[in-house]
PDB file of N, CA and C in Angstrom:
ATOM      1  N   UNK A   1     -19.522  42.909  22.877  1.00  0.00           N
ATOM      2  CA  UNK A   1     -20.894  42.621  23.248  1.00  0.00           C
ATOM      3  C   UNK A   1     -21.798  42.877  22.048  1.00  0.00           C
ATOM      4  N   UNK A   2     -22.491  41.833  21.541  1.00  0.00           N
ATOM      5  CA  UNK A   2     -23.485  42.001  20.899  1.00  0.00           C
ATOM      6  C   UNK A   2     -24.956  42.948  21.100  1.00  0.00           C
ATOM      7  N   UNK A   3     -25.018  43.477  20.237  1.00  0.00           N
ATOM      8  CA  UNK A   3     -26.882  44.201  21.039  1.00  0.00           C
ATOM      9  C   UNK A   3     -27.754  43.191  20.068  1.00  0.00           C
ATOM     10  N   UNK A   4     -29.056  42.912  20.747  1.00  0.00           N
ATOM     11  CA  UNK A   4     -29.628  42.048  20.153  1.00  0.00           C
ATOM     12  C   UNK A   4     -31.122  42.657  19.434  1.00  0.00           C
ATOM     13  N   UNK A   5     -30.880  42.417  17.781  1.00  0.00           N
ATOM     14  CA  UNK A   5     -31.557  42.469  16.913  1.00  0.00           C
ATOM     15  C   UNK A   5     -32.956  42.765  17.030  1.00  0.00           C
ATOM     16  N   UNK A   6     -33.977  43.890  16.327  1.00  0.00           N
ATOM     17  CA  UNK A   6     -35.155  43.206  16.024  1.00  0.00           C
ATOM     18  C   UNK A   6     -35.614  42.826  15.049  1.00  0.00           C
ATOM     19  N   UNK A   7     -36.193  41.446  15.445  1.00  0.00           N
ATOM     20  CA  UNK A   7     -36.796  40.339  14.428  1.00  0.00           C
ATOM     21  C   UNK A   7     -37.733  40.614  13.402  1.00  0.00           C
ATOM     22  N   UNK A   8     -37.587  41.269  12.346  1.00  0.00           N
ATOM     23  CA  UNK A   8     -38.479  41.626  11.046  1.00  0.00           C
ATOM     24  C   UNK A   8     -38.650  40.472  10.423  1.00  0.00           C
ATOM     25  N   UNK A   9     -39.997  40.568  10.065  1.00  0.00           N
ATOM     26  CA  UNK A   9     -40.414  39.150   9.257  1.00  0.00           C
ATOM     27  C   UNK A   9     -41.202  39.729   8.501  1.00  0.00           C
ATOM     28  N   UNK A  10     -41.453  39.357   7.037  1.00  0.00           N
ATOM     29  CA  UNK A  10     -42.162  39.688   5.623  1.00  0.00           C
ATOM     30  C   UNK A  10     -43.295  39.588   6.063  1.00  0.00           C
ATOM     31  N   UNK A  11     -44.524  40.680   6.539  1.00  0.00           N
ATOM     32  CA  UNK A  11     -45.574  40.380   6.599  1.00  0.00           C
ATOM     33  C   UNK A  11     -45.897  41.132   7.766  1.00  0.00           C
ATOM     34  N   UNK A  12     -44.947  41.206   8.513  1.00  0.00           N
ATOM     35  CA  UNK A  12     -45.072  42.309   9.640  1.00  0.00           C
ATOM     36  C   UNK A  12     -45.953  43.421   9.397  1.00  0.00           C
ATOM     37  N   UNK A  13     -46.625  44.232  10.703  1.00  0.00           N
ATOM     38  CA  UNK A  13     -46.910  45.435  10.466  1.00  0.00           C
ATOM     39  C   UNK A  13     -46.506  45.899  11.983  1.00  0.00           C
ATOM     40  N   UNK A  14     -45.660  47.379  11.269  1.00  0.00           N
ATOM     41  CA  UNK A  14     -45.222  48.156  12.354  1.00  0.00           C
ATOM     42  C   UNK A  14     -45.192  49.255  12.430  1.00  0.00           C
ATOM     43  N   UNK A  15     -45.498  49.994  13.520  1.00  0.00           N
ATOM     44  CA  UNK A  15     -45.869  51.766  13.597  1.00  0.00           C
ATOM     45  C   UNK A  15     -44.093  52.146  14.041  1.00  0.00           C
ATOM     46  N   UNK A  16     -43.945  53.598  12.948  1.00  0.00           N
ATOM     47  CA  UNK A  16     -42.998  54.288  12.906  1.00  0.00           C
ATOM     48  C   UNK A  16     -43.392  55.481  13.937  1.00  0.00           C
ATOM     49  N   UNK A  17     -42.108  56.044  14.396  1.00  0.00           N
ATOM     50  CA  UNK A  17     -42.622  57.139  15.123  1.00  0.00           C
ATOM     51  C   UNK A  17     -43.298  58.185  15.067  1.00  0.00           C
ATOM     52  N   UNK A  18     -42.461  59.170  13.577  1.00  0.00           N
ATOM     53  CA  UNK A  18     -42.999  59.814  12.895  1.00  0.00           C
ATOM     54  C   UNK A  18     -43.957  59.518  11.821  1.00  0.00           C
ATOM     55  N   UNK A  19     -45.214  60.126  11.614  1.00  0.00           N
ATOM     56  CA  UNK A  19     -46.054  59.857  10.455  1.00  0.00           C
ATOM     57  C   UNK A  19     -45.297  60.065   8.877  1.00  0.00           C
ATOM     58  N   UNK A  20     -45.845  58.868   7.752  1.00  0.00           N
ATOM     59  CA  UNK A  20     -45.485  59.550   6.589  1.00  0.00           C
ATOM     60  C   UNK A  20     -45.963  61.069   6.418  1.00  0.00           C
ATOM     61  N   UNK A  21     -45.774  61.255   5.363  1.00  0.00           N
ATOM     62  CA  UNK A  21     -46.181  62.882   4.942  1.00  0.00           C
ATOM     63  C   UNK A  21     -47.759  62.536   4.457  1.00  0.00           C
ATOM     64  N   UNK A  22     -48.699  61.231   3.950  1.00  0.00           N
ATOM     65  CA  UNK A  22     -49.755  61.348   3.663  1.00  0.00           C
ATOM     66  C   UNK A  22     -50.562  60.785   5.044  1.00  0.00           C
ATOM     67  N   UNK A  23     -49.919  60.696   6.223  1.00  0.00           N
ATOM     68  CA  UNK A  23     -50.593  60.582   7.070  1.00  0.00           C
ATOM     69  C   UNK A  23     -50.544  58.919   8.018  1.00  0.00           C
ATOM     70  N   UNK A  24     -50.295  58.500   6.969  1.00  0.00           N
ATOM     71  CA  UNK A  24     -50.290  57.053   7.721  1.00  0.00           C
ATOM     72  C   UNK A  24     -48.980  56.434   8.771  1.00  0.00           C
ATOM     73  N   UNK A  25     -49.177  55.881   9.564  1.00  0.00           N
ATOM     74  CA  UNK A  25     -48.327  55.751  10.752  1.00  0.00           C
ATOM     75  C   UNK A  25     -47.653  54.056  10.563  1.00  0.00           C
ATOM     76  N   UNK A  26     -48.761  53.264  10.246  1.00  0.00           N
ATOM     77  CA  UNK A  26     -48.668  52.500   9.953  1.00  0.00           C
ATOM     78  C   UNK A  26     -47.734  51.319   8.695  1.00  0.00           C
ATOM     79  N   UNK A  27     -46.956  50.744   8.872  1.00  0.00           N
ATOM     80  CA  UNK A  27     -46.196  50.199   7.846  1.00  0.00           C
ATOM     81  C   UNK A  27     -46.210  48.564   7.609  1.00  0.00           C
ATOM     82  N   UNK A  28     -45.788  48.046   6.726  1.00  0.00           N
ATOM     83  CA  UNK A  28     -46.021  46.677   6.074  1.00  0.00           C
ATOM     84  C   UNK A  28     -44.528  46.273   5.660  1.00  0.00           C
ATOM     85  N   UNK A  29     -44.284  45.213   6.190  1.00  0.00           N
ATOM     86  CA  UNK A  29     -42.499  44.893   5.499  1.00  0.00           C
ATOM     87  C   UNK A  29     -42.777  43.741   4.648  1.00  0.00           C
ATOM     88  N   UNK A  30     -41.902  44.275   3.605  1.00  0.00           N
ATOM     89  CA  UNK A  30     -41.904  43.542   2.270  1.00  0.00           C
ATOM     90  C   UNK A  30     -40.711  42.920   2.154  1.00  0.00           C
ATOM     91  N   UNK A  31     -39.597  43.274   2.569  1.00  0.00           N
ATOM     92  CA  UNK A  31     -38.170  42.885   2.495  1.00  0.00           C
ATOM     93  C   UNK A  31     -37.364  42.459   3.639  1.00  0.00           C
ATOM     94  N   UNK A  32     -36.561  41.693   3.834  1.00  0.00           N
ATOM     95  CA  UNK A  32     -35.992  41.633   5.255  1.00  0.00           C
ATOM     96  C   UNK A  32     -34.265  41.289   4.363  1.00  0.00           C
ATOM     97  N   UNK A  33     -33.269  41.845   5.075  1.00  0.00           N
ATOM     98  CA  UNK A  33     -32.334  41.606   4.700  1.00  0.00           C
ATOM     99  C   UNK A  33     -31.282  42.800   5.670  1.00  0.00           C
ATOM    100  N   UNK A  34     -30.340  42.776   5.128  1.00  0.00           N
ATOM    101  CA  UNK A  34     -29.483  44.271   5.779  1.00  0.00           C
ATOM    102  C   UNK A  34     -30.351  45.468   5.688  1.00  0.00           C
ATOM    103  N   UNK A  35     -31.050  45.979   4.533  1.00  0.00           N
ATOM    104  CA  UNK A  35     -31.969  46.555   4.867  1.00  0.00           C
ATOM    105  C   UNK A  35     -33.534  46.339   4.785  1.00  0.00           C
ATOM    106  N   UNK A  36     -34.378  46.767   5.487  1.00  0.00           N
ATOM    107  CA  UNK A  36     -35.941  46.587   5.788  1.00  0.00           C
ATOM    108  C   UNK A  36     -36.824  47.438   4.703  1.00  0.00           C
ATOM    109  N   UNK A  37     -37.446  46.731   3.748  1.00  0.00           N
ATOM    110  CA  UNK A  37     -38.360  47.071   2.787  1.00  0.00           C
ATOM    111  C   UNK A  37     -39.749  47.731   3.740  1.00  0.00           C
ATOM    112  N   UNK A  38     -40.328  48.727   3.594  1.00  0.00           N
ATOM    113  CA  UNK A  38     -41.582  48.813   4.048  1.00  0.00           C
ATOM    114  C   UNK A  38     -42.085  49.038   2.984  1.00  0.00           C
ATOM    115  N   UNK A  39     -43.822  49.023   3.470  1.00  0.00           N
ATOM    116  CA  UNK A  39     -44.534  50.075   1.867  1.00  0.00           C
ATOM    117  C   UNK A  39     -46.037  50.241   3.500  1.00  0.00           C
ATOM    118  N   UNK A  40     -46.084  51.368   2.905  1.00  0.00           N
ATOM    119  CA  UNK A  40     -46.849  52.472   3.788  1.00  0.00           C
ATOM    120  C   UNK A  40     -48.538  51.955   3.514  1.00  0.00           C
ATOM    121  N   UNK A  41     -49.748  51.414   4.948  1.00  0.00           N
ATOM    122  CA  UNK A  41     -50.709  51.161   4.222  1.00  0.00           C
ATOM    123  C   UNK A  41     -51.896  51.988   3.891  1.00  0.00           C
ATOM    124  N   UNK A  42     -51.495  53.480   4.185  1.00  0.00           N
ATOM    125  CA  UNK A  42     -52.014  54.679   3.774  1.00  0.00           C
ATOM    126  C   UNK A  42     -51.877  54.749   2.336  1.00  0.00           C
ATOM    127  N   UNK A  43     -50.957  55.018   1.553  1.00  0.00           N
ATOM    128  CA  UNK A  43     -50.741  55.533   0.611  1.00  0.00           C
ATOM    129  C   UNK A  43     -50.500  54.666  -0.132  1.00  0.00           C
ATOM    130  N   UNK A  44     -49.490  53.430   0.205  1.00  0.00           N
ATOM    131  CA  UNK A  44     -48.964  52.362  -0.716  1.00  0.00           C
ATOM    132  C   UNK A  44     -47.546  52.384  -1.003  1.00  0.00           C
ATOM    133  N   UNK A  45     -46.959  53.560  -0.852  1.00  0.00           N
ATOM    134  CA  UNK A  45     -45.209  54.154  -0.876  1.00  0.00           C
ATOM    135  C   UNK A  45     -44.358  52.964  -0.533  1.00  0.00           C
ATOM    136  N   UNK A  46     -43.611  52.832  -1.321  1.00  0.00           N
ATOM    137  CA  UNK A  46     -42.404  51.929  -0.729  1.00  0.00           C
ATOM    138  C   UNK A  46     -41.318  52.445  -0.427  1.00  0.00           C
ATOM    139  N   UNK A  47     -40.814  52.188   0.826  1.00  0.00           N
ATOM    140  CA  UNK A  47     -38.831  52.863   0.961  1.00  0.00           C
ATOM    141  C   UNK A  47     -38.257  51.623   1.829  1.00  0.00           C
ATOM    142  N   UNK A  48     -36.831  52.105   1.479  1.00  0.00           N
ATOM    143  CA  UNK A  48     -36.061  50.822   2.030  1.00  0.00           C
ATOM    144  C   UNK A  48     -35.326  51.937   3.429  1.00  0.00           C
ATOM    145  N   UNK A  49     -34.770  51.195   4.000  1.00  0.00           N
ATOM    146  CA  UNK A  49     -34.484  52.067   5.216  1.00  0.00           C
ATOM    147  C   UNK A  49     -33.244  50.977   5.896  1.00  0.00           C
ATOM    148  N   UNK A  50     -31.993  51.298   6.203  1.00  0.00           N
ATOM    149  CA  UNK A  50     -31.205  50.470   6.841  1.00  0.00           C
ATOM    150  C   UNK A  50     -31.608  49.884   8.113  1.00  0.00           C
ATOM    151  N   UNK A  51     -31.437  48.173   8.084  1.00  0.00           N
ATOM    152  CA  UNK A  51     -31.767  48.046   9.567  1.00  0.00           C
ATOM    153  C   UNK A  51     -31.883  48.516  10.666  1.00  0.00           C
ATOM    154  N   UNK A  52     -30.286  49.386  11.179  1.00  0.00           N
ATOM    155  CA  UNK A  52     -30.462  49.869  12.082  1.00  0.00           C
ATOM    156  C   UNK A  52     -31.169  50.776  12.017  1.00  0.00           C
ATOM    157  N   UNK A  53     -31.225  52.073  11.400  1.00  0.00           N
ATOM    158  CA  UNK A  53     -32.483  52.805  10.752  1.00  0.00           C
ATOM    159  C   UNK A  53     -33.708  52.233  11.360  1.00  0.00           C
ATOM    160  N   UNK A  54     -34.140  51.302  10.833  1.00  0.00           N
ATOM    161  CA  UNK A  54     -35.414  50.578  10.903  1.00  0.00           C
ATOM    162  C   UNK A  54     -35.693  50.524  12.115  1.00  0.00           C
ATOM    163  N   UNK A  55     -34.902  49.627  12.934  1.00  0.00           N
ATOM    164  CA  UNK A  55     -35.100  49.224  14.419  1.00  0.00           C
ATOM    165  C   UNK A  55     -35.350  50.518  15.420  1.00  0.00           C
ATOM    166  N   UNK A  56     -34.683  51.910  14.806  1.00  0.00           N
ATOM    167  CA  UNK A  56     -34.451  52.855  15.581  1.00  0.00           C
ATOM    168  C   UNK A  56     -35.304  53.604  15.399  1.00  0.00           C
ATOM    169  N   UNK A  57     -36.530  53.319  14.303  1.00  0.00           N
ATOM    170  CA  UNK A  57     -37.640  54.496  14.326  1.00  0.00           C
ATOM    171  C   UNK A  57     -39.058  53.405  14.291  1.00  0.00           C
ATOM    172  N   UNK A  58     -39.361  51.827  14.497  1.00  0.00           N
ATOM    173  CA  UNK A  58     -40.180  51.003  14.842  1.00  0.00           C
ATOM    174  C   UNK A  58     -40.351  51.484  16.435  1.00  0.00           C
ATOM    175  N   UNK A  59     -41.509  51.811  16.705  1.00  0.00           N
ATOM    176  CA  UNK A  59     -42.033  51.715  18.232  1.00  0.00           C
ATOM    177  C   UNK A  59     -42.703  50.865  18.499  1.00  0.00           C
ATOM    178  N   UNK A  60     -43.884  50.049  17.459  1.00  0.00           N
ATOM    179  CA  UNK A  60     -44.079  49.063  18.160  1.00  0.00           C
ATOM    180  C   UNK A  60     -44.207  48.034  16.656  1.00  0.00           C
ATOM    181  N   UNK A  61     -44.588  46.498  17.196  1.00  0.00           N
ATOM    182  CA  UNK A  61     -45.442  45.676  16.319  1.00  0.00           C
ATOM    183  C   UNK A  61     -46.637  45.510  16.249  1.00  0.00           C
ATOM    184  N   UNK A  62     -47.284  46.260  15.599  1.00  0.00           N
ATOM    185  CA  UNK A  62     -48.731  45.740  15.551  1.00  0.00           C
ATOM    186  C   UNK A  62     -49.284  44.682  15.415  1.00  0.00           C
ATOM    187  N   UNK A  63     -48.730  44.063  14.352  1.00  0.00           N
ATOM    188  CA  UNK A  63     -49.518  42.450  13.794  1.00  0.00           C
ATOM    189  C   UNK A  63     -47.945  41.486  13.635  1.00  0.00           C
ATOM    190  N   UNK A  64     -48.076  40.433  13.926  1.00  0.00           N
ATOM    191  CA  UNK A  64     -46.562  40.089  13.190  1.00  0.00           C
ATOM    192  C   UNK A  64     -47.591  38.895  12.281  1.00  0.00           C
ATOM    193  N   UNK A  65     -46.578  38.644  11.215  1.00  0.00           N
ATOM    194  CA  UNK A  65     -46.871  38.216  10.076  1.00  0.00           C
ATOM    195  C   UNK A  65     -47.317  36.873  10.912  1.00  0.00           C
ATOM    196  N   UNK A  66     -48.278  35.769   9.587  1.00  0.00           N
ATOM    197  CA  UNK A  66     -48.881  34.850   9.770  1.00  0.00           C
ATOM    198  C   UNK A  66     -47.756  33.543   9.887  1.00  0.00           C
ATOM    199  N   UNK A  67     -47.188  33.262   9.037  1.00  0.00           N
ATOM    200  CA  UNK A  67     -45.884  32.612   8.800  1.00  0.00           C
ATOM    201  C   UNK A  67     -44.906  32.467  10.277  1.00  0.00           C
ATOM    202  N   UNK A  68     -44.980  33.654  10.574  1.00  0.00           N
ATOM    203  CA  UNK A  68     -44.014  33.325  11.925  1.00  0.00           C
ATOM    204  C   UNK A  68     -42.578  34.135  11.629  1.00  0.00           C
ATOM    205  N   UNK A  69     -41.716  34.297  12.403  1.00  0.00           N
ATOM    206  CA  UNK A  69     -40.216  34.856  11.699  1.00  0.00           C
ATOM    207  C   UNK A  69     -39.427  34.497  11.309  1.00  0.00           C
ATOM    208  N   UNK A  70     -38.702  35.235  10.120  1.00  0.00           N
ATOM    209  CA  UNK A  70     -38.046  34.584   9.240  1.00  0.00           C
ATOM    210  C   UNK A  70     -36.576  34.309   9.895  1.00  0.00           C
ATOM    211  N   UNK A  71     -36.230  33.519   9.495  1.00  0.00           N
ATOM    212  CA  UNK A  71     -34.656  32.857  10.438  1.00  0.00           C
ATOM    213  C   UNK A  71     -33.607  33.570   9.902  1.00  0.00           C
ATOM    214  N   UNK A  72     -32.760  34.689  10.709  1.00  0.00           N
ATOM    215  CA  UNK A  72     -31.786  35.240  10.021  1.00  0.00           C
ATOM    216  C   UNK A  72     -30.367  35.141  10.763  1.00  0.00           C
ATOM    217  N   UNK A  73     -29.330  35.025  10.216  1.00  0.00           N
ATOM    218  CA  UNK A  73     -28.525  34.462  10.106  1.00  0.00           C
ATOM    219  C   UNK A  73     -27.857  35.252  11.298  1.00  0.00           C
ATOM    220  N   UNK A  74     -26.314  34.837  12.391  1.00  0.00           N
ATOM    221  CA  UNK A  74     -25.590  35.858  13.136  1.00  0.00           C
ATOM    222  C   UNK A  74     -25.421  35.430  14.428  1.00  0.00           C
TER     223      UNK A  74
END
């Protein structure tokens, strides 16, 4: 059985559970691939974080990107 994916798209913004350390909750994805690029829009920080990682500490979507989602492969 497959579990089914969430859809990250370059442009996204999505709240993590825990706050960064400068406060901001808020995140921006820059990368989509096996792993999920963010960069923080508090501070500006970039980290990469493994998908599943990713999916497992995203609570919600705030904005999804303008473009629409990016088509990934599976």
């Amino acid at each position: 059985m497959q579990v089914p994916r969430t859809a990250f798209a370059v442009g996204d913004r999505v709240r993590l559970k825990k706050p960064h350390p400068c406060g901001g909750r808020e995140w921006v994805v820059y990368r989509v691939g096996a792993d999920i690029g963010l960069r923080c829009l508090t501070c500006g920080r970039r980290v990469m974080l493994r998908r599943r990682e990713a999916e497992r500490r995203t609570v919600a979507r705030v904005a999804a990107s303008r473009t629409g989602a990016v088509k990934e492969g599976g």
